[in-house]
C-alpha atoms as a PDB file:
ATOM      1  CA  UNK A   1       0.000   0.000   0.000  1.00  0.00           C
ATOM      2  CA  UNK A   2       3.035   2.423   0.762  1.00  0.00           C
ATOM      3  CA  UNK A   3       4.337   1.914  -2.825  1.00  0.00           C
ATOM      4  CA  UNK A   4       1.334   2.729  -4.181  1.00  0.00           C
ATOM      5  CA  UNK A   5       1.501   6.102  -2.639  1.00  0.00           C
ATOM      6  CA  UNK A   6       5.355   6.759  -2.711  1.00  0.00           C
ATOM      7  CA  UNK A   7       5.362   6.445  -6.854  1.00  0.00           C
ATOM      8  CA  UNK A   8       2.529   8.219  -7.589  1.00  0.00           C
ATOM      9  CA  UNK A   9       3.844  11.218  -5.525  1.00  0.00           C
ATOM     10  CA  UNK A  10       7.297  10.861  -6.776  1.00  0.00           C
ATOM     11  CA  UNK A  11       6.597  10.638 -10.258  1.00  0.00           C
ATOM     12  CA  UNK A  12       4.398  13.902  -9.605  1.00  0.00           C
ATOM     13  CA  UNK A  13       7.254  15.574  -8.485  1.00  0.00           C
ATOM     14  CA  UNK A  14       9.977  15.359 -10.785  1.00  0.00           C
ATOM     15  CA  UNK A  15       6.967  16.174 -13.107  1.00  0.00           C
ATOM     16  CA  UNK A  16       6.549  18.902 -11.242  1.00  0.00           C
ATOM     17  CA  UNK A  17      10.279  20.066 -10.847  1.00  0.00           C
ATOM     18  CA  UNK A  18      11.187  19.019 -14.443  1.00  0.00           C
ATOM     19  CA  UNK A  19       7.890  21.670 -15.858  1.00  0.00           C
ATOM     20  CA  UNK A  20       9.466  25.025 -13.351  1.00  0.00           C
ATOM     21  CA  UNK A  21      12.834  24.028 -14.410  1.00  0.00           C
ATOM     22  CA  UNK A  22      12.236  23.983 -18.017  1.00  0.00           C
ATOM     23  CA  UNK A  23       9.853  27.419 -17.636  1.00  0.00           C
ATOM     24  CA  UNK A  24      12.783  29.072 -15.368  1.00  0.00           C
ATOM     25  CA  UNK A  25      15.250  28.185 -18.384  1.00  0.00           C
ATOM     26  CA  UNK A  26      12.808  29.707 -20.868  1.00  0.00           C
ATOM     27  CA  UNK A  27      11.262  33.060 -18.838  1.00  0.00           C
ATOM     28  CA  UNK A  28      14.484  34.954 -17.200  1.00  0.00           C
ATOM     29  CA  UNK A  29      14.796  37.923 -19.084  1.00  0.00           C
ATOM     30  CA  UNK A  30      17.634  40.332 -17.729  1.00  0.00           C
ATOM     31  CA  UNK A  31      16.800  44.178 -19.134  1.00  0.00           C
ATOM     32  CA  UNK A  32      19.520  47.125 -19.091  1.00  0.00           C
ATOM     33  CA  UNK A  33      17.827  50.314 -18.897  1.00  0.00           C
ATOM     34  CA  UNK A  34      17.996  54.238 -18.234  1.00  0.00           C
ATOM     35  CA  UNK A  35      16.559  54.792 -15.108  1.00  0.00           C
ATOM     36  CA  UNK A  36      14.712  58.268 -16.571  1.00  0.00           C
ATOM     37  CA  UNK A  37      13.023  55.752 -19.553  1.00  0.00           C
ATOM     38  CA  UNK A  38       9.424  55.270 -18.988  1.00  0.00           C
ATOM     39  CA  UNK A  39       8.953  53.743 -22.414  1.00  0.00           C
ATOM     40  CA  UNK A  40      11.901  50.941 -21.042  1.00  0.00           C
ATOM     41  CA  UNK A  41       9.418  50.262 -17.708  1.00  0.00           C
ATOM     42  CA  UNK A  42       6.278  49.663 -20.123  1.00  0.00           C
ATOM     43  CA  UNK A  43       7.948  47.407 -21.602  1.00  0.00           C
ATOM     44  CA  UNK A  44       9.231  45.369 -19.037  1.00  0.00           C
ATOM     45  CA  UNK A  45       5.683  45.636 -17.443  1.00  0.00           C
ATOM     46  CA  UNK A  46       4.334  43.725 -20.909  1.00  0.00           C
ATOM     47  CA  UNK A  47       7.198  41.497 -20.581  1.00  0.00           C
ATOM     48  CA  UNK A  48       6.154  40.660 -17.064  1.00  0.00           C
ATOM     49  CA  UNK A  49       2.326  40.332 -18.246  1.00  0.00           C
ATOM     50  CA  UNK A  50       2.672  37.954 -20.402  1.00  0.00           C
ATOM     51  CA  UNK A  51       4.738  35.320 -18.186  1.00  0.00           C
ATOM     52  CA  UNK A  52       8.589  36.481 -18.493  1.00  0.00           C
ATOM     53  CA  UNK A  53      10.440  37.351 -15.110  1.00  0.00           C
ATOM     54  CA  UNK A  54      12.343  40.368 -15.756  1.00  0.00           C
ATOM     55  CA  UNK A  55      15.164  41.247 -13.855  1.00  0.00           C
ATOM     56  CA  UNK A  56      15.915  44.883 -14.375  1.00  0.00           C
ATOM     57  CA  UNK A  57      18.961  46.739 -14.137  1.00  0.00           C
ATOM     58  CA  UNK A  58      19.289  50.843 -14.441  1.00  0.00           C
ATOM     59  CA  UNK A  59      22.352  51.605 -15.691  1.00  0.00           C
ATOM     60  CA  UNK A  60      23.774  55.032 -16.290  1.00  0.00           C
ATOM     61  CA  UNK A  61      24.410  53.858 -20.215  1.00  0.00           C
ATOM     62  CA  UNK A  62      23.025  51.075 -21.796  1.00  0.00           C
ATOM     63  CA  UNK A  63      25.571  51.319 -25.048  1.00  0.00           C
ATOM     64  CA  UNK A  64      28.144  48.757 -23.742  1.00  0.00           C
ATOM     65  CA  UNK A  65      25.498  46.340 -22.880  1.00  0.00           C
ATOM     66  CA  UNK A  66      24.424  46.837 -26.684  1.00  0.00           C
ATOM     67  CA  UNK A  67      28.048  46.511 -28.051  1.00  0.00           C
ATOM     68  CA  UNK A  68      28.446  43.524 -25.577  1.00  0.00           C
ATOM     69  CA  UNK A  69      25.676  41.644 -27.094  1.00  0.00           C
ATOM     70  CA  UNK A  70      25.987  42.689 -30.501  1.00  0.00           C
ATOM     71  CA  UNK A  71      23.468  44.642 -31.525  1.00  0.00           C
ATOM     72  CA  UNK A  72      24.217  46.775 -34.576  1.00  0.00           C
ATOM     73  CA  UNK A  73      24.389  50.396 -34.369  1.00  0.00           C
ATOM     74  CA  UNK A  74      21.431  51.220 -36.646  1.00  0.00           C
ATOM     75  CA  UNK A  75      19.101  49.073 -34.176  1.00  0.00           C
ATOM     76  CA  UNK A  76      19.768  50.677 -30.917  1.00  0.00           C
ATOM     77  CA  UNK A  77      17.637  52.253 -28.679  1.00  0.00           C
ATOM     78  CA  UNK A  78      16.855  53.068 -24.955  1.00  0.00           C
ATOM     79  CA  UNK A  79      17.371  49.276 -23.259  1.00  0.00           C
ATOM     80  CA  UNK A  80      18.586  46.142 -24.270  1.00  0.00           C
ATOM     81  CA  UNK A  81      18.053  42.692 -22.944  1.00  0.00           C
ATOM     82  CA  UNK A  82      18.889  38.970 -22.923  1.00  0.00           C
ATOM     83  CA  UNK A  83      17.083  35.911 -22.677  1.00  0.00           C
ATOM     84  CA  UNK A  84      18.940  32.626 -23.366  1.00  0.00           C
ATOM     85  CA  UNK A  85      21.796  33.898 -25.262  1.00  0.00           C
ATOM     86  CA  UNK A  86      19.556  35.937 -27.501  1.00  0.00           C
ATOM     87  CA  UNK A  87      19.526  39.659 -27.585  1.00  0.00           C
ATOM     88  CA  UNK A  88      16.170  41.657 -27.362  1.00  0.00           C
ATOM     89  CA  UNK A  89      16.687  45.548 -28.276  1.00  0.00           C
ATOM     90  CA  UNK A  90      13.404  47.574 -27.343  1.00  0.00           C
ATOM     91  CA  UNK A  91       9.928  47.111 -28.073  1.00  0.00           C
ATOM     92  CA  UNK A  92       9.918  43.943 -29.070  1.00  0.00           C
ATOM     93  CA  UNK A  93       6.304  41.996 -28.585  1.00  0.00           C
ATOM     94  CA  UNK A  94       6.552  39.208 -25.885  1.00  0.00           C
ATOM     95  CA  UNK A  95       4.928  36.367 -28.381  1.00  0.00           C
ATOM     96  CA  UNK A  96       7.894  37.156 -31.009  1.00  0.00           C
ATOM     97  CA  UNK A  97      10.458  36.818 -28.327  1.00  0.00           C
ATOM     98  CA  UNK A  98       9.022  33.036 -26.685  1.00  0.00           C
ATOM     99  CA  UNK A  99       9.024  32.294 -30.584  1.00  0.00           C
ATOM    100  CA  UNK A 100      12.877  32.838 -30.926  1.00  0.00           C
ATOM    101  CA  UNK A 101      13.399  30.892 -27.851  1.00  0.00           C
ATOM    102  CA  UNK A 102      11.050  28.070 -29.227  1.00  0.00           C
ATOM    103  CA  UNK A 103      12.683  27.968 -33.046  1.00  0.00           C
ATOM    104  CA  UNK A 104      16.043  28.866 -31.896  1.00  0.00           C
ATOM    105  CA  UNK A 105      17.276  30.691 -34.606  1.00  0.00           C
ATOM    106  CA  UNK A 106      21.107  30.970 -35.545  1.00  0.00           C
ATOM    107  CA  UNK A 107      21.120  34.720 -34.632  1.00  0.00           C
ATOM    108  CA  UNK A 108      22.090  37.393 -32.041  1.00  0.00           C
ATOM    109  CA  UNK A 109      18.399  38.739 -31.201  1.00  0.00           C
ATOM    110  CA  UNK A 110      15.343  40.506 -32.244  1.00  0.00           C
ATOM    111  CA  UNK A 111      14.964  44.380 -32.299  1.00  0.00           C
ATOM    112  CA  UNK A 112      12.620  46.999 -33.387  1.00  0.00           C
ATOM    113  CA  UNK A 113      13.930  49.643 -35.433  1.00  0.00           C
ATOM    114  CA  UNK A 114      12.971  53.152 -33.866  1.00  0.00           C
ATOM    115  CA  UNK A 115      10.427  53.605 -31.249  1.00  0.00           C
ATOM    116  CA  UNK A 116       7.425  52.502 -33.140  1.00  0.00           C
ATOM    117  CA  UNK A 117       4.031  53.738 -31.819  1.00  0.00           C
ATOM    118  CA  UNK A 118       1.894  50.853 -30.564  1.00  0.00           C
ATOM    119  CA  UNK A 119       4.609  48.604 -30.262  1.00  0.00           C
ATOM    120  CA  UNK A 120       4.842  47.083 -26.282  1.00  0.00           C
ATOM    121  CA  UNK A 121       5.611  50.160 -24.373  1.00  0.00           C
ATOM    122  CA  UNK A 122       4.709  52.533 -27.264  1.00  0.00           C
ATOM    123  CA  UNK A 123       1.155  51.605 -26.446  1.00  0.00           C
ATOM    124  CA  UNK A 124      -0.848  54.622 -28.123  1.00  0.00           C
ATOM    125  CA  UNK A 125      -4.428  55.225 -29.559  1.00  0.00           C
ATOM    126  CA  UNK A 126      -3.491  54.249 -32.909  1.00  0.00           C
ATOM    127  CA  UNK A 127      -0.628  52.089 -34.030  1.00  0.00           C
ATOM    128  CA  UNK A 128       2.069  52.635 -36.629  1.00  0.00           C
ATOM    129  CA  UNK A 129       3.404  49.888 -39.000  1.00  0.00           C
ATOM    130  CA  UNK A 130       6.669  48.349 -37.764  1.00  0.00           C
ATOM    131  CA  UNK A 131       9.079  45.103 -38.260  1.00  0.00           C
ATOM    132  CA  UNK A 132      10.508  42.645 -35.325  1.00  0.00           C
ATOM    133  CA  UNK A 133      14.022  42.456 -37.207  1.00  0.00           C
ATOM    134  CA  UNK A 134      16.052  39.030 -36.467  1.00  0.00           C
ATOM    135  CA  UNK A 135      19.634  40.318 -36.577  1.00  0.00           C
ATOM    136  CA  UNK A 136      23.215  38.682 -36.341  1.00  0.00           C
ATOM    137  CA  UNK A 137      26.717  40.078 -35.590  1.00  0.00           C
ATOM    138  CA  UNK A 138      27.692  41.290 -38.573  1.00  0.00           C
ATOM    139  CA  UNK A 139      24.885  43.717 -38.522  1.00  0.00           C
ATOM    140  CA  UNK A 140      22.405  41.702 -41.194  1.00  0.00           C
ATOM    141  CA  UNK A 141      19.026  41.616 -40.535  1.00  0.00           C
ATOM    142  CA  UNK A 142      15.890  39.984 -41.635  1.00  0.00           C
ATOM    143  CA  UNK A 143      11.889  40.411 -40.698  1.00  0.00           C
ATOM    144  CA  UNK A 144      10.806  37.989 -38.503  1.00  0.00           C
ATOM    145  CA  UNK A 145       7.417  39.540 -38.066  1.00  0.00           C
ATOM    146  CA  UNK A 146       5.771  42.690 -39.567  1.00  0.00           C
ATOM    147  CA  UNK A 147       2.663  44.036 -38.297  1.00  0.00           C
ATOM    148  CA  UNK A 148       0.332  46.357 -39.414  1.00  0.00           C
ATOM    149  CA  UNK A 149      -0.841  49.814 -38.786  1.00  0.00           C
ATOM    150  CA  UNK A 150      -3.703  50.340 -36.696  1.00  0.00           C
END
C-alpha cells in the first residue's frame, strides 16, 4: 500500500520540478535600462504580463550592454536585454520573443527599429506599421514579423 503512494507522488514531483525548471530556463529575461526611460518600464511591465520574469537593471548607459551583445548600431535604442543567449533591443512583442526561444534561430536577437508607436511600451491610440528584425553580428538583418498599422 506504501508503494502505491510513494510512486505516484514521486513521479508527480519530478513532473513537477522538471515543468518550473524547463519554464525558469525559458522566462528569465535580464533588461539594461535608463533609469529616466518610462517607455523601457512599459515594456518590461508587458514582458512581465505575459509570463517572463524580468530582472531589471538601471544603468547610467546602456551602449556597452548593446556593443556587448551585438546589436548593430542602426538598431539601438533606450534598453537592451537577454534571454537565453539571444539579444532583445526595445519594443519587441513578448509572443515574437518566446518564438525565438522556441525555433532557436542561428542569430544574435530581435529588435525593433525606432520607437514605433503601438509597439509594447509605445502603447498609443493608434498604431504605426513596424518590423521585429532578427539580426546577427555582422549587422544583417531579416523580418521575422511585420505588423500592421492600426
Amino acid at each position: 500500500m506504501r508503494c502505491r503512494v510513494i510512486i505516484p507522488s514521486m513521479f508527480i514531483a519530478l513532473t513537477l520540478a522538471l515543468f518550473w525548471d524547463v519554464r525558469a530556463a525559458t522566462n528569465e529575461v535580464t533588461v539594461y535600462k535608463t533609469a529616466t526611460c518610462k517607455c523601457c518600464g512599459l515594456w518590461v511591465k508587458h514582458m512581465r504580463d505575459n509570463g517572463f520574469l524580468v530582472k531589471v537593471q538601471d544603468v547610467p548607459s546602456t551602449d556597452e550592454y548593446r556593443s556587448k551583445h551585438g546589436v548593430p548600431e542602426q538598431l539601438s535604442s533606450c534598453h537592451t536585454a537577454v534571454v537565453e543567449g539571444y539579444t532583445i533591443e526595445v519594443h519587441v512583442p513578448a509572443a515574437e520573443v518566446e518564438r525565438l526561444l522556441k525555433e532557436r534561430p542561428k542569430a544574435a536577437g530581435l529588435a525593433v527599429a525606432g520607437m514605433p508607436l503601438g509597439s509594447p511600451g509605445m502603447e498609443a491610440a493608434r498604431s504605426e506599421k513596424y518590423a521585429v528584425l532578427l539580426f546577427n553580428r555582422d549587422g544583417t538583418t531579416s523580418v521575422y514579423k511585420q505588423y500592421p498599422a492600426r
